[in-house]
Protein backbone atom coordinates (compact mmCIF):
# COMPACT_ATOMS: atom_id res chain seq x y z
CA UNK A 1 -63.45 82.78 28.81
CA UNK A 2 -66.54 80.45 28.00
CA UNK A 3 -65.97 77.24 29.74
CA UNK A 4 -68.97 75.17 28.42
CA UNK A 5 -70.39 73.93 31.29
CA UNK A 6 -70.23 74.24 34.68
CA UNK A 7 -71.38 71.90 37.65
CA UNK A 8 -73.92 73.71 40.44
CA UNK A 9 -73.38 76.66 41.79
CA UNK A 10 -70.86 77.96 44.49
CA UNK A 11 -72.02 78.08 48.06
CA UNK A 12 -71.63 81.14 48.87
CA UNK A 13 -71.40 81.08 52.88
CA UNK A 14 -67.10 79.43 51.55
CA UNK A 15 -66.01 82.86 51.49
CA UNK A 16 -62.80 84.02 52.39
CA UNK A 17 -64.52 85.98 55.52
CA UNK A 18 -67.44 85.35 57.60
CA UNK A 19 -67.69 89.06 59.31
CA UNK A 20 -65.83 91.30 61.08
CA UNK A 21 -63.35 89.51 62.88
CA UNK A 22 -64.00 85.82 62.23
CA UNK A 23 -61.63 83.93 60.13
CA UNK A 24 -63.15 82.53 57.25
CA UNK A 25 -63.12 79.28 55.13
CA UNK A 26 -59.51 80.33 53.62
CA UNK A 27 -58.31 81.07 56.73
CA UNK A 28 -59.50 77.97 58.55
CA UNK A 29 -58.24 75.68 55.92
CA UNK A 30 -54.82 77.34 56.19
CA UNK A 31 -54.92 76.23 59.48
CA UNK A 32 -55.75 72.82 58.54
CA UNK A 33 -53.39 72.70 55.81
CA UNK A 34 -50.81 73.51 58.58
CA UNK A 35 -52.01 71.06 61.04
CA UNK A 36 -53.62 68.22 58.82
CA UNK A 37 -55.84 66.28 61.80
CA UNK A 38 -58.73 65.01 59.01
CA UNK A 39 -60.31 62.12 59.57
CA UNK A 40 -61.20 59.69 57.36
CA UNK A 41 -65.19 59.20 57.09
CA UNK A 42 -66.95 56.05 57.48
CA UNK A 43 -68.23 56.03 53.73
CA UNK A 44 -64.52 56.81 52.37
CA UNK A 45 -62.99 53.74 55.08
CA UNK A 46 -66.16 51.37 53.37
CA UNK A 47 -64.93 52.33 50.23
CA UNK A 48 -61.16 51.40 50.65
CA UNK A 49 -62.32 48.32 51.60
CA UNK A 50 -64.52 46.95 48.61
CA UNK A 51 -61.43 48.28 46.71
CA UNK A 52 -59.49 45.88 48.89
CA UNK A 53 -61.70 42.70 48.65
CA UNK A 54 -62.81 43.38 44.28
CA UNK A 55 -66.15 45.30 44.89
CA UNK A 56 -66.50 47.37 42.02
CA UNK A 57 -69.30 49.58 42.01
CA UNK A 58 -72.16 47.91 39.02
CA UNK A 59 -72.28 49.44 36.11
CA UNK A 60 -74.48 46.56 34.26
CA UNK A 61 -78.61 47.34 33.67
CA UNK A 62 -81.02 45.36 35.62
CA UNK A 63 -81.99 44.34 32.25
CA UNK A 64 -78.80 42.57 31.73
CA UNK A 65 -78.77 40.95 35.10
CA UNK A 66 -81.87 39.10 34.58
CA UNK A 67 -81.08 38.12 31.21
CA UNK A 68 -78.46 36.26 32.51
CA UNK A 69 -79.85 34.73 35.07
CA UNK A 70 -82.74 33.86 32.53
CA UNK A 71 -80.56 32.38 30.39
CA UNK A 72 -78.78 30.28 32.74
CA UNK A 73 -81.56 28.30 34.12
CA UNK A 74 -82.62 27.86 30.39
CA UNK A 75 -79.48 26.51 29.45
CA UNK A 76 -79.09 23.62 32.53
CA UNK A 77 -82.90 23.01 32.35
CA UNK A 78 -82.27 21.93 28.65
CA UNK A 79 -78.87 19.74 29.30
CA UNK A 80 -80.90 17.96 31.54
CA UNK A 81 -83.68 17.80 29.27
CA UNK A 82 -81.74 16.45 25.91
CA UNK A 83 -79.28 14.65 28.20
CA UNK A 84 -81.83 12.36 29.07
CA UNK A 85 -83.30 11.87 25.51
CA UNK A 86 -79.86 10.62 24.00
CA UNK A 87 -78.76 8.67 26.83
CA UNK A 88 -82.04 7.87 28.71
CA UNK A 89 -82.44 8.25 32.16
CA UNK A 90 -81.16 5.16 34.02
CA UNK A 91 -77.86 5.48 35.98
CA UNK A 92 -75.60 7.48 33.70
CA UNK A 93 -74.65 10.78 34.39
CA UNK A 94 -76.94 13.37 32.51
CA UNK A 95 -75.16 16.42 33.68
CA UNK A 96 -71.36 17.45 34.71
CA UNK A 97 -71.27 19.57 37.93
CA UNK A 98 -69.24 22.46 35.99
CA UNK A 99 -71.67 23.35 33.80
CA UNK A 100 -72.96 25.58 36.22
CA UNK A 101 -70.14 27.17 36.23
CA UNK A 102 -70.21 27.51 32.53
CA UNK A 103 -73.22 28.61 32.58
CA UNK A 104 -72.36 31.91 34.62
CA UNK A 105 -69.92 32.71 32.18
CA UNK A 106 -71.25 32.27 28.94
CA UNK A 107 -74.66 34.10 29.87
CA UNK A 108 -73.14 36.42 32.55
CA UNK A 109 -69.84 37.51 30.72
CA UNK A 110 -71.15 36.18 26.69
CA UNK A 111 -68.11 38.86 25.22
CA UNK A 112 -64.73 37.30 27.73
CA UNK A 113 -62.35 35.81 26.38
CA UNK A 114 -62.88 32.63 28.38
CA UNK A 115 -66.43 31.93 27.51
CA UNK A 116 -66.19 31.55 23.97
CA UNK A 117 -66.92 28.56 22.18
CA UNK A 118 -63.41 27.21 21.41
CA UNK A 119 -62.50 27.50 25.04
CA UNK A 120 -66.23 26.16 26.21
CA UNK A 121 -65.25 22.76 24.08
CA UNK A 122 -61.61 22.24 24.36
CA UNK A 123 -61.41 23.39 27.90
CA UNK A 124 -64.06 20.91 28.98
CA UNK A 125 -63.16 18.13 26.20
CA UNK A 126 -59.26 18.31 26.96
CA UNK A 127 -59.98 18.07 30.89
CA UNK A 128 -62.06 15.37 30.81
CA UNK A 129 -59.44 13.30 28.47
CA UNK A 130 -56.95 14.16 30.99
CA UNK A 131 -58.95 13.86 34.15
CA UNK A 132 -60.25 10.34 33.11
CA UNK A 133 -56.82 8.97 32.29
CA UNK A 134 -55.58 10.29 35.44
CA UNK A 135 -58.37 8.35 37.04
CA UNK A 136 -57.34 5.20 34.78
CA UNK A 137 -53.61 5.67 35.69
CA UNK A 138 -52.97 6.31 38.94
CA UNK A 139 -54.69 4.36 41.98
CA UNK A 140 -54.27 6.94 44.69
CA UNK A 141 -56.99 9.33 44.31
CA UNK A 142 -55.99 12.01 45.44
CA UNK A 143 -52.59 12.27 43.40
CA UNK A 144 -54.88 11.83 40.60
CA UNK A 145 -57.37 14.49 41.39
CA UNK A 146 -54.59 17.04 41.82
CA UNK A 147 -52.29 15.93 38.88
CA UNK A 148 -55.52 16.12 36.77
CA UNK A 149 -56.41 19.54 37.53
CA UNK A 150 -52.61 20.74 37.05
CA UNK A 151 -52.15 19.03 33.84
CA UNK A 152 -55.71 20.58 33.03
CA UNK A 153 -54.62 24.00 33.26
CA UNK A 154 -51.13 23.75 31.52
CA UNK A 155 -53.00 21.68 28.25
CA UNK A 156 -55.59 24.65 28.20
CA UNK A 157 -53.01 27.16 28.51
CA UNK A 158 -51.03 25.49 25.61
CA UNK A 159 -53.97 25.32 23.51
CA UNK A 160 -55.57 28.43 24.35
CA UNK A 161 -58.87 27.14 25.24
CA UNK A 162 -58.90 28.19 28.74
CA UNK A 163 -61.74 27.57 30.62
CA UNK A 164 -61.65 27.84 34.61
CA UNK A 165 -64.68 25.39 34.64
CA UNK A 166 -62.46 22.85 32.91
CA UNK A 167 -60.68 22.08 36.04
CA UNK A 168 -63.65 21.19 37.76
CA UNK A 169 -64.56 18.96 34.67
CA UNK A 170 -61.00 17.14 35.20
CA UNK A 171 -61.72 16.64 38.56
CA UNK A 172 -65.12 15.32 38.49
CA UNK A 173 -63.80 12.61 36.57
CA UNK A 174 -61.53 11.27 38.80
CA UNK A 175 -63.67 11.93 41.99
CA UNK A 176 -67.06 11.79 40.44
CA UNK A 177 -68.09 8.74 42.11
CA UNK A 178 -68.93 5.09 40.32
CA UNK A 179 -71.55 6.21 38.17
CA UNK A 180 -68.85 8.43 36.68
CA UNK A 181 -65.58 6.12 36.49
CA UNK A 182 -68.00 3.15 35.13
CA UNK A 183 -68.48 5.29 31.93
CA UNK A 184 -64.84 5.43 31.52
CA UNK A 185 -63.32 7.54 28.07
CA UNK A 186 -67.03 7.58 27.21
CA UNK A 187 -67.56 10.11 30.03
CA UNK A 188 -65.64 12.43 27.60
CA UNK A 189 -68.18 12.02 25.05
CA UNK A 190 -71.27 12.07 27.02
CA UNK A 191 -72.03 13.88 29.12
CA UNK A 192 -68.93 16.25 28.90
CA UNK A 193 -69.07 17.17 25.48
CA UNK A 194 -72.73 16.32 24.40
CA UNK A 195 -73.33 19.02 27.58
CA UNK A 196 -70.79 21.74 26.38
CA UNK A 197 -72.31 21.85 22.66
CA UNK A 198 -75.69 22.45 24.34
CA UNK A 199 -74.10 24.71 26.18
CA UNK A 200 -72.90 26.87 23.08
CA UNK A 201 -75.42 26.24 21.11
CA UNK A 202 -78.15 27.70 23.39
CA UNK A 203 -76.05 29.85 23.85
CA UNK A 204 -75.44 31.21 20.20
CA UNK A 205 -79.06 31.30 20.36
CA UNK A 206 -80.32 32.92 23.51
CA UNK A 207 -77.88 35.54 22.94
CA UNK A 208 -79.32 36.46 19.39
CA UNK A 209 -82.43 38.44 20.55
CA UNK A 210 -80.05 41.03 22.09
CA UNK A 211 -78.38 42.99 20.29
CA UNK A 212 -76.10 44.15 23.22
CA UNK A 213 -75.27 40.68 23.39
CA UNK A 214 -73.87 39.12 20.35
CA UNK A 215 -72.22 35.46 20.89
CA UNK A 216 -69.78 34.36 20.20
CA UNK A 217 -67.71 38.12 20.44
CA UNK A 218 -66.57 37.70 16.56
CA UNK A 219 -70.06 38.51 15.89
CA UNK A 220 -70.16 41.63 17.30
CA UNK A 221 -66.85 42.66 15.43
CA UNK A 222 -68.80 43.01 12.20
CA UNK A 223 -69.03 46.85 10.87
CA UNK A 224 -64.86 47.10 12.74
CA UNK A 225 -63.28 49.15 10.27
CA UNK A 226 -65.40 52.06 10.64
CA UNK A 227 -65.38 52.09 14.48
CA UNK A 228 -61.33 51.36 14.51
CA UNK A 229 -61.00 54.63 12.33
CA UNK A 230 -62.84 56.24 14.91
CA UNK A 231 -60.86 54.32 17.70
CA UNK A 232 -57.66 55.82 16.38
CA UNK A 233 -58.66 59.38 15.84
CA UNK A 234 -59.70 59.26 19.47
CA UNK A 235 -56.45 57.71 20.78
CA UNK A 236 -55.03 60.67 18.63
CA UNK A 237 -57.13 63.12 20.30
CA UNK A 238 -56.08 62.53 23.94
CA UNK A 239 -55.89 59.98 26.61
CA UNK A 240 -59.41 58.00 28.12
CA UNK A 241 -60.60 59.18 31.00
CA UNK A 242 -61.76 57.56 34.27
CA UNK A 243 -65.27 59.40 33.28
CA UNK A 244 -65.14 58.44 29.55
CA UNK A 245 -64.60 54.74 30.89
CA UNK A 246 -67.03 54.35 33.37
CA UNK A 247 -69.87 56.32 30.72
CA UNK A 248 -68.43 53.59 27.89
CA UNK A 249 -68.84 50.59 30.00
CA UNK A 250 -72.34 52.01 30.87
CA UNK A 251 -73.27 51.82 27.18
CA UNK A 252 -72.12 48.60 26.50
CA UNK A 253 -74.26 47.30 29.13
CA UNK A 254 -72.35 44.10 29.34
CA UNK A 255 -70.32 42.72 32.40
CA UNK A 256 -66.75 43.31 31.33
CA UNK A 257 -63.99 40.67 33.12
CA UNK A 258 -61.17 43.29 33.67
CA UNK A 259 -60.78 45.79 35.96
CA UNK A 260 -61.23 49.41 34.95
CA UNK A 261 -57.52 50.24 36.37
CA UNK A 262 -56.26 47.57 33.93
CA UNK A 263 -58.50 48.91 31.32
CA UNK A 264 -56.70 51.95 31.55
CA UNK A 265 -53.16 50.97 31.85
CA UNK A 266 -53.40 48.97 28.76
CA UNK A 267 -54.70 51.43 26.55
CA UNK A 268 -51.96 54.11 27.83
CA UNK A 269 -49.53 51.53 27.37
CA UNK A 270 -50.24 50.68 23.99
CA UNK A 271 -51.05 54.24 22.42
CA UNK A 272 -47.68 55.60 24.62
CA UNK A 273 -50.45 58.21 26.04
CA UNK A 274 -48.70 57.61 29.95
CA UNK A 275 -47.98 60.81 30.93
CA UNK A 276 -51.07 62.87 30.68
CA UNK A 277 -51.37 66.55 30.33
CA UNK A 278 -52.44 69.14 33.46
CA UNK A 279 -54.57 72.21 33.24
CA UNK A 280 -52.69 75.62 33.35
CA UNK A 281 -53.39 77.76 36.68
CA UNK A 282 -56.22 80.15 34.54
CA UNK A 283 -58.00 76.96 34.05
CA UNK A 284 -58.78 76.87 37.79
CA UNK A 285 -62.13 78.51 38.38
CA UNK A 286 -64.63 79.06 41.57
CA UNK A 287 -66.45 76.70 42.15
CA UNK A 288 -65.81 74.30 39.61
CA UNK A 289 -65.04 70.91 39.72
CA UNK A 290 -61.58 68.87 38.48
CA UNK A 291 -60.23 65.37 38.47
CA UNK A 292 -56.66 63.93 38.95
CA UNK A 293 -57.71 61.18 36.13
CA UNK A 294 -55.21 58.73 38.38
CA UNK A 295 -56.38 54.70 38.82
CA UNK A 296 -57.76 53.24 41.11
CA UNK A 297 -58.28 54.12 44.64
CA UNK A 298 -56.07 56.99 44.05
CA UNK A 299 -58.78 58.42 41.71
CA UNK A 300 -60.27 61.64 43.13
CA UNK A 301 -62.50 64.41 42.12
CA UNK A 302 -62.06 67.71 44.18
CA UNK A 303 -64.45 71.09 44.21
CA UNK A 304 -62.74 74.83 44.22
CA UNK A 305 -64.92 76.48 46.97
CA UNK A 306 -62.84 79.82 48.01
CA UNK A 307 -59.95 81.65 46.25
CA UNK A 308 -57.66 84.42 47.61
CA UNK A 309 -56.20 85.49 44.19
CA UNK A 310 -52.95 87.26 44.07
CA UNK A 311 -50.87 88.50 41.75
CA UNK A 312 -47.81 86.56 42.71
CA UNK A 313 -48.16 82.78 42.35
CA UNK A 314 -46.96 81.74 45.80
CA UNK A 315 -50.14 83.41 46.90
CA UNK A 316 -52.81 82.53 44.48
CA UNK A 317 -54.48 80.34 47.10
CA UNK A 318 -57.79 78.15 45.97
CA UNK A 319 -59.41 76.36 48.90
CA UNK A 320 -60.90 73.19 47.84
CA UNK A 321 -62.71 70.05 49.15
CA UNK A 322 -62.90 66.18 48.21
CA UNK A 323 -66.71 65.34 46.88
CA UNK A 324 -65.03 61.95 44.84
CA UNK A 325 -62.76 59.07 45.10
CA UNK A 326 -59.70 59.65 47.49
CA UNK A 327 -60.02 62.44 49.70
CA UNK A 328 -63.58 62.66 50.01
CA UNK A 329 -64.79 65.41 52.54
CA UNK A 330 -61.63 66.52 53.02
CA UNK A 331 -61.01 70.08 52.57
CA UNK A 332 -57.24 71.47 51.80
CA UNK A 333 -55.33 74.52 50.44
CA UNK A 334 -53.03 74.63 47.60
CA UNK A 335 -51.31 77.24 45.55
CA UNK A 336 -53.53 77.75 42.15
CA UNK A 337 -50.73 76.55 40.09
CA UNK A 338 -49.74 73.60 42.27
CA UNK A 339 -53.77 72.49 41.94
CA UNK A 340 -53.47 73.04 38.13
CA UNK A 341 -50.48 70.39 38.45
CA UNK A 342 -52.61 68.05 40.01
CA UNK A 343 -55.80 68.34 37.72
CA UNK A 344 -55.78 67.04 34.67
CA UNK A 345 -59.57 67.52 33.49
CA UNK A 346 -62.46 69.64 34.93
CA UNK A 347 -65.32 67.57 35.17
CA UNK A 348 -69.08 67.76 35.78
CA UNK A 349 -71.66 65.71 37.39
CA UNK A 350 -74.26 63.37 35.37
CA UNK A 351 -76.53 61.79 37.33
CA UNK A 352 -74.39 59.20 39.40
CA UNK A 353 -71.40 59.46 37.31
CA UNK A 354 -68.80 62.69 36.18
CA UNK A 355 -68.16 63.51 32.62
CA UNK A 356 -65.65 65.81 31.47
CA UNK A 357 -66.10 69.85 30.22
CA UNK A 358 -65.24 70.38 27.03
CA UNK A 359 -63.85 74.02 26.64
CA UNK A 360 -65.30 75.78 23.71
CA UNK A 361 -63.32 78.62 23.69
CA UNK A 362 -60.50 80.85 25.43
């Protein structure tokens, strides 16, 4: 049977004896797989934890790192810059505090849903209105401050201009200072808005030389029909996989504001593609490598190093270890046709990330 690929070759001291009467790797997993005493290593415990706290592994180029950083410090140098030639430089405000945070998303994240141009403008526009008649309104300051920011988020919500920096917009205006609550409804117009179409603008603009990096996203949508055709005859084809993902998201090259495990459940969710199919027990060869495709931290990748093959199922035994996700450097015994249950793809190494093996042939 040609299997198309295969990834490294089998060390060949996992045999299923060392010598003359020493128990070898089958027989000392069978032990372990009767006593399970593994400990979990120090890289696999570090792991768990930037699951725990959001650390996901960085997929993005250098490249696109210091674009965006480039591009933010181009952006708030020039606010300040045509800030001061509309309004001069005297007292008034030139710049609103949340720009900055603007800034990181529109040059950081240029494709989210939250950093395009409608949600730039009304989210800052609509929280400012709100935030300066909150300030206007109501004398304590702190009711104020918080109403703002809660009446900030529900008006964005409603009309879909959400903007996270938009909260810190409303409440800049009512605790912004005197400079701030002298300007009154004209702090809506400048600086808040005159900021946010420099914002966009330079945006639209600094974006343009990179091709990876069209703003806002509708311009990358040009040329769609031909790559949906080819997005449905791949949903037809199978489900994605966790290697197909993390390749795809190399590609774009573009910091992507969902998680991978949501990634996944949405597209299995919306092509019906849930339950996934497993490998039969022939499938299962020496040496090779296989992955459960699950999410998240219960993602693993596992390596067939020794086989005691038997006619009867209940004592095909493969001997494998973990070299990938859950289970790394652990070592365990199954039946072959209870590991075929539990893989769903063999898999191969490429360079720091796995793609899959694409059979050619029976």
């Amino acid at each position: 049977m040609n299997r198309g690929a295969t990834c490294g070759p089998l060390d060949r001291r996992s045999r299923a004896s060392d010598g003359p009467g020493r128990p070898g790797s089958l027989a000392i997993a069978m032990r372990y797989h009767l006593h399970p005493c593994f400990e979990e290593t120090a890289a696999t415990m570090l792991t768990r934890i930037f699951h725990s706290l959001g650390i996901e592994a960085g997929i993005t180029s250098h490249t696109e790192r210091i674009v965006s950083a480039l591009g933010g410090f181009i952006v708030i140098l020039l606010i300040f810059h045509i800030s001061r030639f509309f309004l001069g430089a005297g007292d008034l405000v030139l710049i609103v505090p949340s720009m900055g945070a603007s800034a990181v998303l529109l040059f950081a994240v240029p494709h989210g849903a939250l950093s395009q141009p409608w949600n730039v403008l009304g989210g800052h526009v609509i929280s400012a209105i709100i935030g300066v008649s909150c300030g206007l309104l109501l004398p304590e300051p702190f009711i104020a401050a918080s109403l703002a920011v809660g009446l900030a988020i529900g008006a964005m919500y409603y009309l879909r201009c959400i903007h996270p920096p938009g909260g810190a917009t409303a409440l800049t205006a009512v605790v912004g200072g005197e400079a701030s609550h002298a300007l009154g409804y004209q702090f809506v117009l400048t600086p808040v808005l005159l900021n946010a179409l420099v914002m966009v603008l330079v945006a639209i603009l600094f974006n343009f030389f990179f091709r990876w990096r069209r703003y806002p996203a509708r311009l990358a949508e040009r040329g769609k029909p031909a790559a949906a055709a080819t997005a449905t005859e791949s949903a037809a084809a199978g489900p994605i996989r966790h290697e197909d993902l993390v390749v795809a998201l190399s590609e774009i090259d573009s910091f992507i504001d969902v998680s991978e495990n949501d990634l996944l459940r949405i597209y299995e969710i919306a092509t019906g593609k849930a339950e996934l199919r497993h490998l039969a027990p022939a499938d299962i060869v020496l040496g090779h490598y296989y992955s459960n495709e699950a999410f998240g931290d219960e993602w693993s990748i596992r390596q067939v190093v020794d086989e005691s093959r038997h006619a009867s199922p209940d004592r095909d035994m493969v001997v494998y270890k973990g070299v990938a996700g859950a289970g790394q450097r652990k070592s365990g015994v199954l039946t072959r046709g209870d590991f075929a249950r539990w893989a769903r793809q063999e898999v191969c190494r490429d360079g720091e990330n796995w793609k899959r093996v694409l059979r050619t042939g029976a």
